[in-house]
C-alpha atoms as a PDB file:
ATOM      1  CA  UNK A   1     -30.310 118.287 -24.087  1.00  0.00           C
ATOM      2  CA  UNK A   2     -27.065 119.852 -22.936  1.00  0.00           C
ATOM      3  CA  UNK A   3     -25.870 116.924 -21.058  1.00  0.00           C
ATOM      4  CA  UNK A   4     -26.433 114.228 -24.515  1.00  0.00           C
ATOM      5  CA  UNK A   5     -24.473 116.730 -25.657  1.00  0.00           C
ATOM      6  CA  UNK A   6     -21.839 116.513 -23.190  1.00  0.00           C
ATOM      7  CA  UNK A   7     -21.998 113.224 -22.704  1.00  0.00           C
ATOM      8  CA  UNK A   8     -21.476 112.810 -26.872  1.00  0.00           C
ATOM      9  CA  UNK A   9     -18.350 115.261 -26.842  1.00  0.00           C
ATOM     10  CA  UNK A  10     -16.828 112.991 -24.029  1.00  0.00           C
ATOM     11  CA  UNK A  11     -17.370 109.678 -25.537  1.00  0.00           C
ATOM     12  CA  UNK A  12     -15.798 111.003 -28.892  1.00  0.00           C
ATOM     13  CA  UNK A  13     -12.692 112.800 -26.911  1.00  0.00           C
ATOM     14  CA  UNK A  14     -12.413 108.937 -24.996  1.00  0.00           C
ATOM     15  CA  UNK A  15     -12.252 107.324 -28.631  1.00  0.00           C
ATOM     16  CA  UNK A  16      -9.941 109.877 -30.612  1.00  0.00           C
ATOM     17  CA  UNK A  17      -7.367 110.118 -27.633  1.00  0.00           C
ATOM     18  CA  UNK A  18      -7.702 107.271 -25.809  1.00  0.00           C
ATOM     19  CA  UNK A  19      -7.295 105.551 -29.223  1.00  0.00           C
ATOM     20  CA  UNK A  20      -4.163 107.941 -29.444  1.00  0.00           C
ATOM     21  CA  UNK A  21      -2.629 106.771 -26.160  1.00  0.00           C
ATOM     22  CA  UNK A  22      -3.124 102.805 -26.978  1.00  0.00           C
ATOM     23  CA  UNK A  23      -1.633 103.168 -30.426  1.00  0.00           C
ATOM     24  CA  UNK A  24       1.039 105.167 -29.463  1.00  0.00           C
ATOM     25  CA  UNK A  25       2.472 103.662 -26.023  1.00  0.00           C
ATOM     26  CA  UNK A  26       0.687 100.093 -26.572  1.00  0.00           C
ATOM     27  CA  UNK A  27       0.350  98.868 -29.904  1.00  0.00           C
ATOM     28  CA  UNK A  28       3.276 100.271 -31.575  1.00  0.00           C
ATOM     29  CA  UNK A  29       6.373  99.521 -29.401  1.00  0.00           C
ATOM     30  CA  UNK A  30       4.837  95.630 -28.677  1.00  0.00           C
ATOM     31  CA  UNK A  31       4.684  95.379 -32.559  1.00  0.00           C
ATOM     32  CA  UNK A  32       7.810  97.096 -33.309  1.00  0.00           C
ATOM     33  CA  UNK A  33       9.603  94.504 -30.900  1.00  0.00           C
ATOM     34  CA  UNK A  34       7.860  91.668 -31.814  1.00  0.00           C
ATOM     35  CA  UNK A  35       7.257  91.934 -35.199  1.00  0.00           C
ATOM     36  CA  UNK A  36       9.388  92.489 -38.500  1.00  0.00           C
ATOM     37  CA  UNK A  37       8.386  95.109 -40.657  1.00  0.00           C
ATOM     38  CA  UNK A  38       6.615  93.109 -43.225  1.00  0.00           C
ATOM     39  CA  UNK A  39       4.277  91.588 -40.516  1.00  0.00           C
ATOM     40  CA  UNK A  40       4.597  94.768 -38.586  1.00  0.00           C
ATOM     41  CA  UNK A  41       3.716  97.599 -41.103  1.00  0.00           C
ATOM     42  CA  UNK A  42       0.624  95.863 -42.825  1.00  0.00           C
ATOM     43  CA  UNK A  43      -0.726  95.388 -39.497  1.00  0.00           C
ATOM     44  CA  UNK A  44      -0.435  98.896 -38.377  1.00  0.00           C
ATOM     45  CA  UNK A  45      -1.474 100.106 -41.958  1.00  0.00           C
ATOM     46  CA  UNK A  46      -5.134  98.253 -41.286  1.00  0.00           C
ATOM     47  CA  UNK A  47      -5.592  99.035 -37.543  1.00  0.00           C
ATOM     48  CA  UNK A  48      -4.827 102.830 -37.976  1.00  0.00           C
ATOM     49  CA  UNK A  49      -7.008 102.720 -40.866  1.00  0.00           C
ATOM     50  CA  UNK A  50      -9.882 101.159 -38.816  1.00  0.00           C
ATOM     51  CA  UNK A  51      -8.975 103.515 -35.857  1.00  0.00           C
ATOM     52  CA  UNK A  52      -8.613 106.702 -38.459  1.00  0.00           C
ATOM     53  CA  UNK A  53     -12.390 105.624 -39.870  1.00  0.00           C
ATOM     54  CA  UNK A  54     -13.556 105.868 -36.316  1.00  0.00           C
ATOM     55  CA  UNK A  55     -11.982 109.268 -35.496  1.00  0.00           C
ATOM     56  CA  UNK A  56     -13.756 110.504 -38.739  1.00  0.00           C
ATOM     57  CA  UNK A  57     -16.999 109.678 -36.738  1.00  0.00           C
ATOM     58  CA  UNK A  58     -15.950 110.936 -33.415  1.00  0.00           C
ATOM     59  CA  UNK A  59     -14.565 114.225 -35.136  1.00  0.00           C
ATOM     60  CA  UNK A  60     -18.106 114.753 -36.449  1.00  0.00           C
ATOM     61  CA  UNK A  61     -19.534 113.651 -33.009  1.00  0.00           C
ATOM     62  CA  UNK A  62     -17.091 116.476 -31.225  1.00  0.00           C
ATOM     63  CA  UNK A  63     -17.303 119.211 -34.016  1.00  0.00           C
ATOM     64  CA  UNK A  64     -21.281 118.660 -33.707  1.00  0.00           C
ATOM     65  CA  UNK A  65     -22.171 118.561 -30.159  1.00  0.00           C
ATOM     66  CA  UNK A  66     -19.294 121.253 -29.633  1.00  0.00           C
ATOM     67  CA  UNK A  67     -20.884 123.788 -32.155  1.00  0.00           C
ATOM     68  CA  UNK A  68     -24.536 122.573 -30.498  1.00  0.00           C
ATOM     69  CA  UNK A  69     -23.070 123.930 -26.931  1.00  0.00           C
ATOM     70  CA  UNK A  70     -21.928 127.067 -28.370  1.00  0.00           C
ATOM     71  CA  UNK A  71     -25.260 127.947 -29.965  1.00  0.00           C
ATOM     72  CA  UNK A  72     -27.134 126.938 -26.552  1.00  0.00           C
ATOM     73  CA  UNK A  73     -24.516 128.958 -24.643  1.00  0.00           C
ATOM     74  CA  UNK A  74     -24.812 132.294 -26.765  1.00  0.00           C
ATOM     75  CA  UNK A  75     -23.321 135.393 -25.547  1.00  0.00           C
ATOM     76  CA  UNK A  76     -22.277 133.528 -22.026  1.00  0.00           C
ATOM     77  CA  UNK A  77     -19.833 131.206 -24.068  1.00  0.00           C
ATOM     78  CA  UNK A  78     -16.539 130.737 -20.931  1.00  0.00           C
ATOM     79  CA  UNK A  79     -13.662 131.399 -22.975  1.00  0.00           C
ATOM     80  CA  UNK A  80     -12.149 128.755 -22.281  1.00  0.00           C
ATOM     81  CA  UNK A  81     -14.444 126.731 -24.666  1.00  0.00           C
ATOM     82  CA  UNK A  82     -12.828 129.370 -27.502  1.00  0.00           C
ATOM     83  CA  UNK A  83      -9.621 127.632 -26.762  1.00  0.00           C
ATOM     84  CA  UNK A  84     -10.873 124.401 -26.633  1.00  0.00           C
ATOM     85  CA  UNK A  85     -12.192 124.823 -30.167  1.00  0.00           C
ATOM     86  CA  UNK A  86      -8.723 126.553 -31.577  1.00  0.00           C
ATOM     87  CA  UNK A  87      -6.903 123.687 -30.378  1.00  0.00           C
ATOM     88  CA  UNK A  88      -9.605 120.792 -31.673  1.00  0.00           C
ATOM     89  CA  UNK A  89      -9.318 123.090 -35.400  1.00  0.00           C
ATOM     90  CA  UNK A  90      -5.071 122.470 -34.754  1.00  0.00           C
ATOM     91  CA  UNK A  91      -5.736 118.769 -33.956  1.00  0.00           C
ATOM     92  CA  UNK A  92      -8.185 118.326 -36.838  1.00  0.00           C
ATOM     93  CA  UNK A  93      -5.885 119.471 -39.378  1.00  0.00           C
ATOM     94  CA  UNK A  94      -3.112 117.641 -38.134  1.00  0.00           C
ATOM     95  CA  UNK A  95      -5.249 114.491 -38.258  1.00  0.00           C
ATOM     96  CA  UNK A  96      -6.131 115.654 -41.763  1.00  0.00           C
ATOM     97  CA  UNK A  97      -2.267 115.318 -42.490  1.00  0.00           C
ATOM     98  CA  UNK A  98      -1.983 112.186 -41.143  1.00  0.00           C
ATOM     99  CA  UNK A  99      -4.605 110.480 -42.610  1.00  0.00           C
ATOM    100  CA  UNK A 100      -4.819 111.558 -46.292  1.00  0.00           C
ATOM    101  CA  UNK A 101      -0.706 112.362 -46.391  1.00  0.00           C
ATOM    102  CA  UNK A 102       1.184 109.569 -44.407  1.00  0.00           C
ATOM    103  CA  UNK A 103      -1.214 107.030 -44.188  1.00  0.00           C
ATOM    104  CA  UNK A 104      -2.619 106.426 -47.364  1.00  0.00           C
ATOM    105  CA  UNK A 105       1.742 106.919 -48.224  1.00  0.00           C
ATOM    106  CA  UNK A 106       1.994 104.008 -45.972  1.00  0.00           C
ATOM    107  CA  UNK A 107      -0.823 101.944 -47.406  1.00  0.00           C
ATOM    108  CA  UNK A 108       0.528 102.435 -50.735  1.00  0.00           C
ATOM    109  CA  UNK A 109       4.199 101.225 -49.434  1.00  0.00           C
ATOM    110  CA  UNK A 110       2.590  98.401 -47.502  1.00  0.00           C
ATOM    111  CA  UNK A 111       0.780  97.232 -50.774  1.00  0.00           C
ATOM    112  CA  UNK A 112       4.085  97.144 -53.060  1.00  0.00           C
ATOM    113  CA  UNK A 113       6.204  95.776 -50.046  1.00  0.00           C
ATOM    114  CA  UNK A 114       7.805  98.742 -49.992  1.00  0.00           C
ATOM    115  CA  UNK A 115       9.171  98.384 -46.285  1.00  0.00           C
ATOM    116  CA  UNK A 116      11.224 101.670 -45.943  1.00  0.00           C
ATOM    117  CA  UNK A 117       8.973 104.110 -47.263  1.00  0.00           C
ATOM    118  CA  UNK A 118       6.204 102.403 -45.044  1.00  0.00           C
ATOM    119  CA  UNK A 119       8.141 102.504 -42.161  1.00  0.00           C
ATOM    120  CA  UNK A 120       8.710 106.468 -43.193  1.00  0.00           C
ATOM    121  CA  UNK A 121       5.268 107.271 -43.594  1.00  0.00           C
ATOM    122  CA  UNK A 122       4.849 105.461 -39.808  1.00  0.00           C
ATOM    123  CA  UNK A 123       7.057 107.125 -38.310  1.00  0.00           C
ATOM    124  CA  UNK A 124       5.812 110.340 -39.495  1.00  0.00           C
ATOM    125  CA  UNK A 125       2.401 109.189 -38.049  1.00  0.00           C
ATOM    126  CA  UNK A 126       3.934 108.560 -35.024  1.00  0.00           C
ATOM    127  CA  UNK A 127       5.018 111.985 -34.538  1.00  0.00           C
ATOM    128  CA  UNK A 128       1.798 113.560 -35.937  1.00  0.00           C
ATOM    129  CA  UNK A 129       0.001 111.220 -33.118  1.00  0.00           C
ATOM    130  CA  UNK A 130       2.079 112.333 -30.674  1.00  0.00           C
ATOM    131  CA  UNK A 131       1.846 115.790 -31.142  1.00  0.00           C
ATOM    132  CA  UNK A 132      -1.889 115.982 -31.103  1.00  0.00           C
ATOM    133  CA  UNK A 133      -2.066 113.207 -28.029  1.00  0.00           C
ATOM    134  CA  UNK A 134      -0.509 116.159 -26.245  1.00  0.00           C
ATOM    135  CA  UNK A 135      -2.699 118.682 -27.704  1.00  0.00           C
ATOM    136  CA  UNK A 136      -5.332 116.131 -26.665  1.00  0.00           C
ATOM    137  CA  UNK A 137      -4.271 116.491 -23.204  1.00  0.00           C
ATOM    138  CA  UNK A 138      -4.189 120.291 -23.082  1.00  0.00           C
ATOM    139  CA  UNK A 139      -7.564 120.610 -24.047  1.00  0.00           C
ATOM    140  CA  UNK A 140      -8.657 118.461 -21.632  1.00  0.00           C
ATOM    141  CA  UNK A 141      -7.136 120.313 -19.385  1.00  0.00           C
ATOM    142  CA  UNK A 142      -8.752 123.473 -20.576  1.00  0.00           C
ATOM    143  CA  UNK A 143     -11.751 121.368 -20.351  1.00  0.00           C
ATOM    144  CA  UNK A 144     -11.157 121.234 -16.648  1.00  0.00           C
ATOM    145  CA  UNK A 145      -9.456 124.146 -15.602  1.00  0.00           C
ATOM    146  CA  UNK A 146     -10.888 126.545 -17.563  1.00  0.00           C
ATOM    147  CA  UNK A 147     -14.669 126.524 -18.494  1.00  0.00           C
END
């Protein structure tokens, strides 16, 4: 059973920052040069919005079969798995922010045509993203390094 659960941690981590990576240094800069903002923002409103529904899932998916691995480990948890989980809680929260603060600012903008404060509330996503995409990283690298 450990290794569903492994494998289920890993294909949720592939989704949330893999999805991170593709929005941030795919998606985004192709749009923002090839698109004006009121073709631009909607667009990025409704694909983050699908992508942010996912990460719900996967967050459930990591949170779960994280917490599963813990209980299986007991008192022989590696402590690097304690870091691992501080930085997910960080990254959770943040994606918290994003989601119910900036994005559901931007889908409001994007439904009024409000192109500036869209653009405001996607840049601030931007940032968010970025920040956890390298949070992302780190814990993979505790991942690696240190369990």
């Amino acid at each position: 059973m450990n290794r569903v659960f492994v494998l289920i941690h890993l294909a949720a981590v592939i989704v949330w920052i893999g999805g991170m990576f593709f929005a941030h240094f795919c998606l985004r800069p192709v749009a923002a040069a090839q698109l004006q903002p009121p073709q631009r923002l909607p667009l990025l409103a409704a694909v983050l919005g699908r992508f942010f529904t996912l990460v719900g899932w996967a967050l459930l998916l990591l949170w779960g079969s994280g917490l599963a691995r813990i209980s299986q480990a007991g008192a022989a948890v590696p402590g690097g798995w304690y870091a691992m989980a501080g930085i997910a809680a960080v990254m959770t929260a943040i994606f918290g922010l994003i989601v119910l603060r900036f994005h559901s600012r931007m889908v409001a903008a994007v439904a009024v045509q409000d192109w500036p404060a869209a653009g405001a509330a996607m840049n601030s996503i931007r940032q968010l993203v970025l920040a956890n995409l390298a949070l992302g990283v780190v814990t993979v690298a505790v991942a690696i390094l240190g369990s």
